[in-house]
Each structure stands twice: as structure tokens, then as C-alpha cells.
C-alpha atoms as a PDB file:
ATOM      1  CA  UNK A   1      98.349  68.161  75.733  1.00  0.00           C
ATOM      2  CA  UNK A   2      97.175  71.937  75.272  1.00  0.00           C
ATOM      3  CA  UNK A   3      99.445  74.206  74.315  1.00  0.00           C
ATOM      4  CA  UNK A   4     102.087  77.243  76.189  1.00  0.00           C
ATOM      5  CA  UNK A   5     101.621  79.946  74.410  1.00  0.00           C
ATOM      6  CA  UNK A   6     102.872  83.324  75.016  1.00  0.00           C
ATOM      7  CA  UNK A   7     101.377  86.182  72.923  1.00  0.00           C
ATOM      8  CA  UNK A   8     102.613  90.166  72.301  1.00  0.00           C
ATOM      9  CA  UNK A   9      99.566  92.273  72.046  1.00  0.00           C
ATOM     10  CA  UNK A  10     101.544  95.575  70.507  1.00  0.00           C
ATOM     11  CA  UNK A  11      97.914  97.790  71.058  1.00  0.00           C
ATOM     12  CA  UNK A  12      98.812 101.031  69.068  1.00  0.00           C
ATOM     13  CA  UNK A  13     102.667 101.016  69.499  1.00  0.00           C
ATOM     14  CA  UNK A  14     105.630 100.751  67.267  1.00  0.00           C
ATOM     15  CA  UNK A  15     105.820 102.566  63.666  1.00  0.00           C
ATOM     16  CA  UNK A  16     106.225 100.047  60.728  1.00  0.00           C
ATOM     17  CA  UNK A  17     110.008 100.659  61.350  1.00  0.00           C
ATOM     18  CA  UNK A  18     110.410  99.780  65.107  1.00  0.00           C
ATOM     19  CA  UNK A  19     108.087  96.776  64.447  1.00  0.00           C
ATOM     20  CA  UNK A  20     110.500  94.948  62.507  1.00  0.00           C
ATOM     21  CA  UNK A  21     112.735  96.126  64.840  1.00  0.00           C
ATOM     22  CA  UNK A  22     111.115  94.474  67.388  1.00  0.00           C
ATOM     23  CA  UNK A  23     110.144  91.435  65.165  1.00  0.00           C
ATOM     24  CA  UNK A  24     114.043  90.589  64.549  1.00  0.00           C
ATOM     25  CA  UNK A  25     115.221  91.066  67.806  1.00  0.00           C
ATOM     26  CA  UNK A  26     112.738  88.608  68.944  1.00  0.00           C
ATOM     27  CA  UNK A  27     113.839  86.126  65.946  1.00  0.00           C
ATOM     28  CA  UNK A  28     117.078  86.610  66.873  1.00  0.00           C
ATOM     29  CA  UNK A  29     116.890  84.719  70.592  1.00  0.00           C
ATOM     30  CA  UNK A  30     114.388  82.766  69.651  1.00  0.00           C
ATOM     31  CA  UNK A  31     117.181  79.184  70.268  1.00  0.00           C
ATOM     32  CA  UNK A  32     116.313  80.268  74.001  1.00  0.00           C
ATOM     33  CA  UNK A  33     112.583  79.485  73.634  1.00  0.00           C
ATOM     34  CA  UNK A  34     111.052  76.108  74.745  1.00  0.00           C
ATOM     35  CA  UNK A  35     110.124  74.502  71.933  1.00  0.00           C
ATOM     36  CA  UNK A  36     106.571  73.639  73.839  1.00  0.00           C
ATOM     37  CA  UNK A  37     106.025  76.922  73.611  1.00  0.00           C
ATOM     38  CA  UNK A  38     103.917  79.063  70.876  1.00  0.00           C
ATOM     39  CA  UNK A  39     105.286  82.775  70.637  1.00  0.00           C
ATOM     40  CA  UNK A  40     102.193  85.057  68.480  1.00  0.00           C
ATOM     41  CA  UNK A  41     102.544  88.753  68.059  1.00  0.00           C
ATOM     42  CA  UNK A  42      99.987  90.759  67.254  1.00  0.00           C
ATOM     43  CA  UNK A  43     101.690  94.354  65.851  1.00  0.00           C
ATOM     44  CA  UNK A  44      98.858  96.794  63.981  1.00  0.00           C
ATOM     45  CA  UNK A  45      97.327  96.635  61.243  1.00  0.00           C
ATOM     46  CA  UNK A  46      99.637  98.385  59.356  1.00  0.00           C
ATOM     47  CA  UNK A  47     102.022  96.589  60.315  1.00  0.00           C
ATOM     48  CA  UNK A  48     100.877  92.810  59.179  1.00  0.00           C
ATOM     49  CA  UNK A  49     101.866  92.597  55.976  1.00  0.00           C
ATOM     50  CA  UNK A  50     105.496  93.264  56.500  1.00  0.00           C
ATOM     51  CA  UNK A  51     105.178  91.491  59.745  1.00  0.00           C
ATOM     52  CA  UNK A  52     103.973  88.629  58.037  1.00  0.00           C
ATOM     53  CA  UNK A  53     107.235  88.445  55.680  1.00  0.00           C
ATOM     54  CA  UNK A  54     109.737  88.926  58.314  1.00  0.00           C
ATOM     55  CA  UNK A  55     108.041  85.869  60.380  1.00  0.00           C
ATOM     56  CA  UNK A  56     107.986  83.549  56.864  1.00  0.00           C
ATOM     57  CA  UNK A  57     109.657  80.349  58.196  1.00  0.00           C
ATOM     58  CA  UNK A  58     109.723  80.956  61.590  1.00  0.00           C
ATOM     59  CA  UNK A  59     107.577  79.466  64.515  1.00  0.00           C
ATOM     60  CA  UNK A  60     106.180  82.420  65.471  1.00  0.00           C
ATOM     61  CA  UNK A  61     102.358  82.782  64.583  1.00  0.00           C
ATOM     62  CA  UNK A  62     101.041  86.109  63.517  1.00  0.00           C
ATOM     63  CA  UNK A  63      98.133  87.771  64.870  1.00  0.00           C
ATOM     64  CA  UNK A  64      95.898  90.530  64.125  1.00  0.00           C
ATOM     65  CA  UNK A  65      94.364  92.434  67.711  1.00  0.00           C
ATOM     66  CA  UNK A  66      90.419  93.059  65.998  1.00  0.00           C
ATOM     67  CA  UNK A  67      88.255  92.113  63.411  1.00  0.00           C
ATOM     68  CA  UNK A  68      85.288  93.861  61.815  1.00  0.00           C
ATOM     69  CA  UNK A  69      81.790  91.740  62.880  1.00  0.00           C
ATOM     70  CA  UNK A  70      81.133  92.083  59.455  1.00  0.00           C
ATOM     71  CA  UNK A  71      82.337  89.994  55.866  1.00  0.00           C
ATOM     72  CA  UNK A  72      82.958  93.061  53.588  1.00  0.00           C
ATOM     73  CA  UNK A  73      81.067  96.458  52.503  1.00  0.00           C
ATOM     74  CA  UNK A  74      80.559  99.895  53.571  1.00  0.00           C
ATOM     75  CA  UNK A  75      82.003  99.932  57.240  1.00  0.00           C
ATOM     76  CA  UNK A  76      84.647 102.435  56.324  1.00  0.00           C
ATOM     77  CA  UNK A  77      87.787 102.189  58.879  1.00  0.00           C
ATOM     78  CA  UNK A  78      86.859  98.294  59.290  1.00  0.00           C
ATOM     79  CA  UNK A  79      89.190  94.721  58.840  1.00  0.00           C
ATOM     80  CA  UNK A  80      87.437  91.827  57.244  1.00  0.00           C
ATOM     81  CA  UNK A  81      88.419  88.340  58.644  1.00  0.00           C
ATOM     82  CA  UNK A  82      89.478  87.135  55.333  1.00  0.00           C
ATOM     83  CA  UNK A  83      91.440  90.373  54.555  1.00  0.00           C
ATOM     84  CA  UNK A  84      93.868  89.231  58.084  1.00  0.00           C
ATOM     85  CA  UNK A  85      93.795  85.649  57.014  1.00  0.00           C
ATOM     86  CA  UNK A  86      95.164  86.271  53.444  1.00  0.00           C
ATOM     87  CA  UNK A  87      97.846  87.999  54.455  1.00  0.00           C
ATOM     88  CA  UNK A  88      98.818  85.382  56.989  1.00  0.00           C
ATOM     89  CA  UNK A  89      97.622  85.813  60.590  1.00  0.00           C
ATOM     90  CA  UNK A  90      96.954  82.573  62.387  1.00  0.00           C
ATOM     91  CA  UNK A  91      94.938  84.357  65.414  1.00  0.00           C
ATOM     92  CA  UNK A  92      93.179  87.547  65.985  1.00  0.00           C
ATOM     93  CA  UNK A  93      92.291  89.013  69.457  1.00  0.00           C
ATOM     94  CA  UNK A  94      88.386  89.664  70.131  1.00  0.00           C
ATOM     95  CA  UNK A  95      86.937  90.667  73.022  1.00  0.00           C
ATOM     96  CA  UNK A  96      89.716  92.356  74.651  1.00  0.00           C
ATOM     97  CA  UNK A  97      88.864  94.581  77.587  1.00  0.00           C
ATOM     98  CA  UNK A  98      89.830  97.814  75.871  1.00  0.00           C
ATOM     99  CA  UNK A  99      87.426  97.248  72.938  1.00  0.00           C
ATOM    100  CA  UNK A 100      84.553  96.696  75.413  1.00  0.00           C
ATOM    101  CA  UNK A 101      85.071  99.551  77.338  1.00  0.00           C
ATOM    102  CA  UNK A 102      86.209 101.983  74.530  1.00  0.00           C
ATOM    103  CA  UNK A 103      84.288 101.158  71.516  1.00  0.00           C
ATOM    104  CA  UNK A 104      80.931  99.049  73.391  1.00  0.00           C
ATOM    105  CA  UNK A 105      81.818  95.651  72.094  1.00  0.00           C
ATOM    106  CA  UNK A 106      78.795  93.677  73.119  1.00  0.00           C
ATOM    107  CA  UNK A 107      78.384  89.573  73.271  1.00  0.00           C
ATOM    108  CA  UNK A 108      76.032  90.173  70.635  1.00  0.00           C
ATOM    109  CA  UNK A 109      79.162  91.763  68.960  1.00  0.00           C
ATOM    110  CA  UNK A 110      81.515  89.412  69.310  1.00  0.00           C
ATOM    111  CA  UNK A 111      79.467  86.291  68.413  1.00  0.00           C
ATOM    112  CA  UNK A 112      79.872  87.817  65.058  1.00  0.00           C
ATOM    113  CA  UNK A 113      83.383  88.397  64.931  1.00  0.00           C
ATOM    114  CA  UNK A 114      84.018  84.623  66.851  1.00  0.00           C
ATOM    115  CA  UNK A 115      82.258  83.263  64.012  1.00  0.00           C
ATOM    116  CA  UNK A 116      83.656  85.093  60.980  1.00  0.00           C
ATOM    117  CA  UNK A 117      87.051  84.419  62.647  1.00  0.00           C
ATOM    118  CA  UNK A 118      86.550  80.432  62.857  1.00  0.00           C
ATOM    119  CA  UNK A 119      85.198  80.321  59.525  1.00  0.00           C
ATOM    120  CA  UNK A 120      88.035  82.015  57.885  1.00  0.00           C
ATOM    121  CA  UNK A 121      90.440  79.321  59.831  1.00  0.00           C
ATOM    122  CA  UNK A 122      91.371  81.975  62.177  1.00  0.00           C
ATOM    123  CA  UNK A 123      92.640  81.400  65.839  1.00  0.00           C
ATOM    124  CA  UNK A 124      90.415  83.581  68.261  1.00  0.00           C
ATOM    125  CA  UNK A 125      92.202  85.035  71.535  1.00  0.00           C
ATOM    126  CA  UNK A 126      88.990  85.094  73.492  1.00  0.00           C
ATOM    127  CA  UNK A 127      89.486  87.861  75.975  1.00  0.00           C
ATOM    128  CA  UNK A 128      87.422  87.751  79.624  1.00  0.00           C
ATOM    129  CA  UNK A 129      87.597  89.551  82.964  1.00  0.00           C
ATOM    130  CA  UNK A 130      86.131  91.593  85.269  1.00  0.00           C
ATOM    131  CA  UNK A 131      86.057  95.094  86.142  1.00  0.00           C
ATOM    132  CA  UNK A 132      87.544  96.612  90.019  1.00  0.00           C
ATOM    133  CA  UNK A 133      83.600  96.858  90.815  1.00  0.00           C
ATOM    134  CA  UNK A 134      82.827  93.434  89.865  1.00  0.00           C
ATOM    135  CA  UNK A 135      85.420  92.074  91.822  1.00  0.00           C
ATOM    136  CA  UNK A 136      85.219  94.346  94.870  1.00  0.00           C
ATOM    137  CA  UNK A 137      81.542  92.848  94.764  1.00  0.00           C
ATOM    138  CA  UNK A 138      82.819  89.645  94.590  1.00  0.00           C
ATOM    139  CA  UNK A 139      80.800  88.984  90.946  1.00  0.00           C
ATOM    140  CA  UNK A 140      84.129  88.070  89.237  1.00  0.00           C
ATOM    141  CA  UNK A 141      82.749  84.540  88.716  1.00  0.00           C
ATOM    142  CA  UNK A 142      79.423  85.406  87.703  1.00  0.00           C
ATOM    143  CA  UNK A 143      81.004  87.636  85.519  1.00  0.00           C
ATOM    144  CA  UNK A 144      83.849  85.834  83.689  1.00  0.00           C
ATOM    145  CA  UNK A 145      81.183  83.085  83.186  1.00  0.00           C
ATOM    146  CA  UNK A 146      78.345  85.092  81.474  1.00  0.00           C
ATOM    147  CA  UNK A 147      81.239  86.156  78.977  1.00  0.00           C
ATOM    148  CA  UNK A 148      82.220  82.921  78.375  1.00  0.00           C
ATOM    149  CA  UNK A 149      78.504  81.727  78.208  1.00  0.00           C
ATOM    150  CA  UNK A 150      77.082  84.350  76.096  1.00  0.00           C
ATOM    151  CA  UNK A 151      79.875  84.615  73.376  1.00  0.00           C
ATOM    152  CA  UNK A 152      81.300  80.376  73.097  1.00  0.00           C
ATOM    153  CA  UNK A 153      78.623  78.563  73.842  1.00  0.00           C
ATOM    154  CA  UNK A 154      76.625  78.283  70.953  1.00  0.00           C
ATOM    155  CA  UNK A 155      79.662  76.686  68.972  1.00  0.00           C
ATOM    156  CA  UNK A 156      80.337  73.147  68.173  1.00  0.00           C
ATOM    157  CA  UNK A 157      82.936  71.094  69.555  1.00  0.00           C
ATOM    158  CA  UNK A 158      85.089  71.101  66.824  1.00  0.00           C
ATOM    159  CA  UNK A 159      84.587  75.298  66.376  1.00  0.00           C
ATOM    160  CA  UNK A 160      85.635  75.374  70.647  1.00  0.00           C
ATOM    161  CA  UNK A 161      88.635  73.287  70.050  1.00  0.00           C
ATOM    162  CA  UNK A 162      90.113  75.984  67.991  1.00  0.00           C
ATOM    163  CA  UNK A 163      89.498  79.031  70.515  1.00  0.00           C
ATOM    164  CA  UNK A 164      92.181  80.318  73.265  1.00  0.00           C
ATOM    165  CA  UNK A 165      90.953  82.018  76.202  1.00  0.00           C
ATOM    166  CA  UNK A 166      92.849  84.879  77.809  1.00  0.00           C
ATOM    167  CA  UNK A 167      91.810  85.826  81.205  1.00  0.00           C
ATOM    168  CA  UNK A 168      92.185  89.762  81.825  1.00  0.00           C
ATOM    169  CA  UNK A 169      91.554  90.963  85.506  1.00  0.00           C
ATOM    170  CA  UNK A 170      90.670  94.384  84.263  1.00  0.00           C
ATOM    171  CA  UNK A 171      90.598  95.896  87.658  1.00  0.00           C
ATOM    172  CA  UNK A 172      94.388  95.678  88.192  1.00  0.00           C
ATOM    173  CA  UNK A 173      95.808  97.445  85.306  1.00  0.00           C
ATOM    174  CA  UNK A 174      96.273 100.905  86.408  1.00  0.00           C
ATOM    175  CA  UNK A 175      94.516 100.954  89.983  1.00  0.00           C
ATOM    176  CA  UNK A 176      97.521 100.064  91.895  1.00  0.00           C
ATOM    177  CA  UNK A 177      96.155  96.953  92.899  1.00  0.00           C
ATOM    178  CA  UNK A 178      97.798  93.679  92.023  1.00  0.00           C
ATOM    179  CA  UNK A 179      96.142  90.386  90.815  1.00  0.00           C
ATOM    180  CA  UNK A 180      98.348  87.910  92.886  1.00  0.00           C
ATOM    181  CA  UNK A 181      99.357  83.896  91.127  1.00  0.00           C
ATOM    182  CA  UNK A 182      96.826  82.334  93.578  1.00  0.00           C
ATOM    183  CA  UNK A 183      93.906  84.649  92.240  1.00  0.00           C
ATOM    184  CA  UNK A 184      95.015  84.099  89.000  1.00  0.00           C
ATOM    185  CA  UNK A 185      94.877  80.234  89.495  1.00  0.00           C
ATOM    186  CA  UNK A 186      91.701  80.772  91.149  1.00  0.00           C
ATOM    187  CA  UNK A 187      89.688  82.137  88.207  1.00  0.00           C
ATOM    188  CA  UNK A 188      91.603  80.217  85.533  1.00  0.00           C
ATOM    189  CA  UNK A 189      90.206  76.756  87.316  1.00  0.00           C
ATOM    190  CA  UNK A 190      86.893  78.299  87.316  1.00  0.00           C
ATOM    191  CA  UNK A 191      87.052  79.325  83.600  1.00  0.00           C
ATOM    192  CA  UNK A 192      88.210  75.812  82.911  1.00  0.00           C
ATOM    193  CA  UNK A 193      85.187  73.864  85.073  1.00  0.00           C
ATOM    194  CA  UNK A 194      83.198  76.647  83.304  1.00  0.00           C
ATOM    195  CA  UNK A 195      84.293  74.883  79.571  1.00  0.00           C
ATOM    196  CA  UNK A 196      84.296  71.231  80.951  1.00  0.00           C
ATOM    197  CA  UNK A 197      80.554  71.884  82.206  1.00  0.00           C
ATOM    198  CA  UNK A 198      79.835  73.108  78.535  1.00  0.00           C
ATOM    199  CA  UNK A 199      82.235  70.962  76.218  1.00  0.00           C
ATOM    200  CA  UNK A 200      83.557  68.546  78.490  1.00  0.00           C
ATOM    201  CA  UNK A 201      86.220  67.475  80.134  1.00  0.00           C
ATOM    202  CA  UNK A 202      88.795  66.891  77.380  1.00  0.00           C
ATOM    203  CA  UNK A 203      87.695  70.200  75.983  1.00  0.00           C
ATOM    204  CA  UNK A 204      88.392  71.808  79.069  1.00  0.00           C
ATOM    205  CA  UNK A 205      91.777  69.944  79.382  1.00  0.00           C
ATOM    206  CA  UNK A 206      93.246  71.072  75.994  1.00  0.00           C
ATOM    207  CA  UNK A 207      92.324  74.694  75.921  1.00  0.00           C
ATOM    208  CA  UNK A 208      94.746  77.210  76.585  1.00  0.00           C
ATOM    209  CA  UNK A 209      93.802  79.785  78.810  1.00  0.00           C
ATOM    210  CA  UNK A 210      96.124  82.958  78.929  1.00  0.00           C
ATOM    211  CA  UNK A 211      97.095  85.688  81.853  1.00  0.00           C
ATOM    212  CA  UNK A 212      96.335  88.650  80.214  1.00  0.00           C
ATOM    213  CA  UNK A 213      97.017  90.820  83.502  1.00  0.00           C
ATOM    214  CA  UNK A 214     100.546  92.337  84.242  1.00  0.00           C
ATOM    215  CA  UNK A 215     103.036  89.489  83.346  1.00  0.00           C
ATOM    216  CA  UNK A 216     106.718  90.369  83.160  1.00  0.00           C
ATOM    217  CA  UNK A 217     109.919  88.573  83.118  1.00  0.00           C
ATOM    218  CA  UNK A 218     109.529  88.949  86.880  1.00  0.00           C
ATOM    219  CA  UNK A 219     106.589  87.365  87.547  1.00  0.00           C
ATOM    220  CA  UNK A 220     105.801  85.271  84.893  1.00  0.00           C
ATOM    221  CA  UNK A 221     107.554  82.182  86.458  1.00  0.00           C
ATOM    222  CA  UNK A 222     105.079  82.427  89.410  1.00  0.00           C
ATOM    223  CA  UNK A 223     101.867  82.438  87.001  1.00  0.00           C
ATOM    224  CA  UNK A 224     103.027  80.084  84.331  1.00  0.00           C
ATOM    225  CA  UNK A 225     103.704  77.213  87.604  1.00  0.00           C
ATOM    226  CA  UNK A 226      99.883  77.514  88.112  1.00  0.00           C
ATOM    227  CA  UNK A 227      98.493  74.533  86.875  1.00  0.00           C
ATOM    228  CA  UNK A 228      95.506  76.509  84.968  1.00  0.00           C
ATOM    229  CA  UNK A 229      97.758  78.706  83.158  1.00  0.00           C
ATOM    230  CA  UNK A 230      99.221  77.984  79.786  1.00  0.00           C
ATOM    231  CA  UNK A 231     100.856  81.647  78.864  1.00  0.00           C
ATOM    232  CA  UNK A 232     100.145  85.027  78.947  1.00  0.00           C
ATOM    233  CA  UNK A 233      98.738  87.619  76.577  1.00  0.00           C
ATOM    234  CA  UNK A 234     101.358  90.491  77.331  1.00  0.00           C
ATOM    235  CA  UNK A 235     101.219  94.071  77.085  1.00  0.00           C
ATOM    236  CA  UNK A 236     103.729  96.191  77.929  1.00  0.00           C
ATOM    237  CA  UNK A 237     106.441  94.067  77.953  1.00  0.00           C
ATOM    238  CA  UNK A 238     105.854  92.559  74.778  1.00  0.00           C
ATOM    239  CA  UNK A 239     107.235  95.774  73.316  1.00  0.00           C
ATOM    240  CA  UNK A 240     111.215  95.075  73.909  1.00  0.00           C
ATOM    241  CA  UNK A 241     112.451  91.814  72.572  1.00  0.00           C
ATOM    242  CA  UNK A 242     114.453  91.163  75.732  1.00  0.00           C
ATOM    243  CA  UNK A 243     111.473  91.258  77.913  1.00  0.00           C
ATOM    244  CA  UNK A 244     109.291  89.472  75.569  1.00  0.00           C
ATOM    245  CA  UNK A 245     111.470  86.184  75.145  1.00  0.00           C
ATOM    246  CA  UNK A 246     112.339  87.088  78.930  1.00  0.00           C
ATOM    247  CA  UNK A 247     108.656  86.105  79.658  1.00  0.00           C
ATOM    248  CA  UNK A 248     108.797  83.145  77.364  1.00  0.00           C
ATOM    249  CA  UNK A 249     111.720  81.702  78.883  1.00  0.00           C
ATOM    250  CA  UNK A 250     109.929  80.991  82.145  1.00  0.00           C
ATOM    251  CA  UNK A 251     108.337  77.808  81.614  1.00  0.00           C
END
């Protein structure tokens, strides 16, 4: 049975302070989460260490939002995979839409990191989605699929089985445009025939694949009823405790 999991990407928010801030008030109502359901947060990386001692014997899993595609050396400004696993983070977010359009992540890119992640017994939050000109020219499959293709595919069974897939429809954060439950559902089933045409069907049936568009307390009932979706990689809202556990609540 694949897992719910409901994760708080911080992005550059929060000083060290308000994170464990943040981090308590979430501890604190954490009797009102499901216990089928995995809360991660991924503050900065500043943040992580202390992070990572205010979530000691708790359920909720630490994450890190980027790793360097490299092991260690001169990349000044850079996070090693094994520097964010010794200090305690379960997952790490790759791929996200922001890094490909900011800082030209390529598949060649994050291959690297995907592998240096897995072999440090990290948990990779595989980010995918298309762009508002991709999907206005109906390519959203095509897409979706050549991310998932050019970045996964090359890993074993075993490697896939550890991997969580968060589907981002990049085109409706800040265009005014809304990505509605049933096309949500829509590409999730896709992304999961995608992985059962690659891995198989049990594969496909135990990964978790993640809204990563504009879930809120409000909405998130609607998504999470979709058979396809197992969570949601939040923005926004995973900044305020209330709305975070708000989301979490709605399975």
C-alpha cells in the first residue's frame, strides 16, 4: 500500500527562529494527523540542523529542497548528499520547477543528483510538470513523460522503489489560471501508466505521486479523493502550522 504523504517545501522563508516556530506548532497538533499519513518538511539549509533536533522522536521526516550533482570539492555555495544525510534528512527535493527555470537544471543534471541522493539512502521528491505553453499546446503528456523518462529510467527496480514523484502544473502558479481535481487526476494516472510501462505494475501501484500545484486546507480534500493522488508537496501554506496540518487532516 503506497504511502499519503504530505510535504512543506519552506523555499527561502522563515529565519532559523520562525522555523522552529513553525516546527513546534506543527508538533504540537500533530494527535490530529492520520497516522497513514507521512508529514516531511523541508525548511533551508540553514535551518536543518536545528530542524533536525527539534523533529528527534517524532514522525515527521526531514527534508532538504536541493542537492549539489556533485560528491564534494570546489563548487563553492554547493550541498553534498552526504553532508544532508548526516545531519538527518530522510528526502531531498530535485527537480523542482523553480530550479529548472531559475538556475537551468537539466535531465542530464538531475540524473546526477537522483543518483548521489539514492546512494546516500536519501528519499528523492522527484518534481515534474509542464509549463502554461506546453499545456496550452496540449504537450503536457509528452512533456511530463520525457521528464520522467529522461531522469528515472535508467534506475533499477529496487533504486525506483525508493523515489516519490510530485507532479507540479507549473502553468497555474501565478497566471490566474487554476489546475482543477479532474486535471490533476488526469495527469497523475498518466504519470502512473507512465511508471507501470517502465517498472511495472506493482511499481506503479506503490509510488507516491504528490500535487505540487496550489493545495490548501480548502482544496486539498478534493485532490487527495483522486485515486492517483497520495499528498501534496505544499508551498505557501506549508508556512503556518494551522494550514499545514489543516492540509494533512484531509484524508
Amino acid at each position: 500500500m503506497r504511502k499519503n504523504i504530505v510535504a512543506g517545501n519552506w523555499k527561502m522563508n522563515t529565519s532559523v527562529v520562525e522555523g522552529e516556530a513553525l516546527i513546534q506548532g506543527i508538533l504540537e497538533r500533530m494527535q490530529e494527523v492520520p497516522s497513514s499519513v507521512q508529514l516531511v518538511v523541508a525548511p533551508p539549509f540553514t535551518h536543518l540542523v536545528p530542524a533536525a533536533a527539534a523533529l528527534r522522536g517524532s514522525s515527521v521526516a526531514l527534508s532538504a529542497q536541493n542537492c549539489a550533482d556533485q560528491l564534494k570539492g570546489a563548487y563553492t555555495g554547493e550541498v553534498a548528499a552526504p553532508m544532508i544525510a548526516g545531519i538527518g534528512c530522510q528526502y531531498v527535493i530535485l527537480g523542482h520547477s523553480e530550479r529548472r527555470e531559475y538556475y537551468g537544471e537539466t535531465s542530464q543534471t538531475l540524473v546526477r543528483k537522483i543518483d548521489l541522493a539514492l546512494a546516500e539512502g536519501l528519499k528523492p521528491i522527484y518534481c515534474v510538470g509542464e509549463k502554461l505553453e506546453e499545456r496550452e499546446a496540449n504537450r503536457h503528456f509528452e512533456v511530463v513523460e520525457a521528464q520522467i523518462r529522461e531522469v528515472l529510467f535508467h534506475l533499477t527496480p529496487e533504486q525506483f522503489a525508493q523515489v516519490v514523484i510530485a507532479y507540479e502544473p507549473v502553468w497555474a502558479i501565478g497566471t490566474g489560471k487554476t489546475a482543477t481535481a479532474e486535471q490533476a487526476q488526469e495527469i497523475h494516472a498518466f504519470i502512473r501508466k507512465t511508471i507501470a510501462d517502465q517498472f511495472g505494475q506493482t511499481a506503479a501501484d506503490e509510488v507516491s505521486i504528490l500535487y505540487g500545484g496550489s493545495c490548501k486546507p480548502s482544496n486539498a480534500k478534493e485532490l487527495f479523493a483522486c485515486p492517483d493522488i497520495d499528498g501534496g508537496l505544499i508551498g505557501g501554506a506549508a508556512l503556518k502550522a494551522e494550514d499545514f496540518i489543516g492540509i494533512a487532516v484531509s484524508f
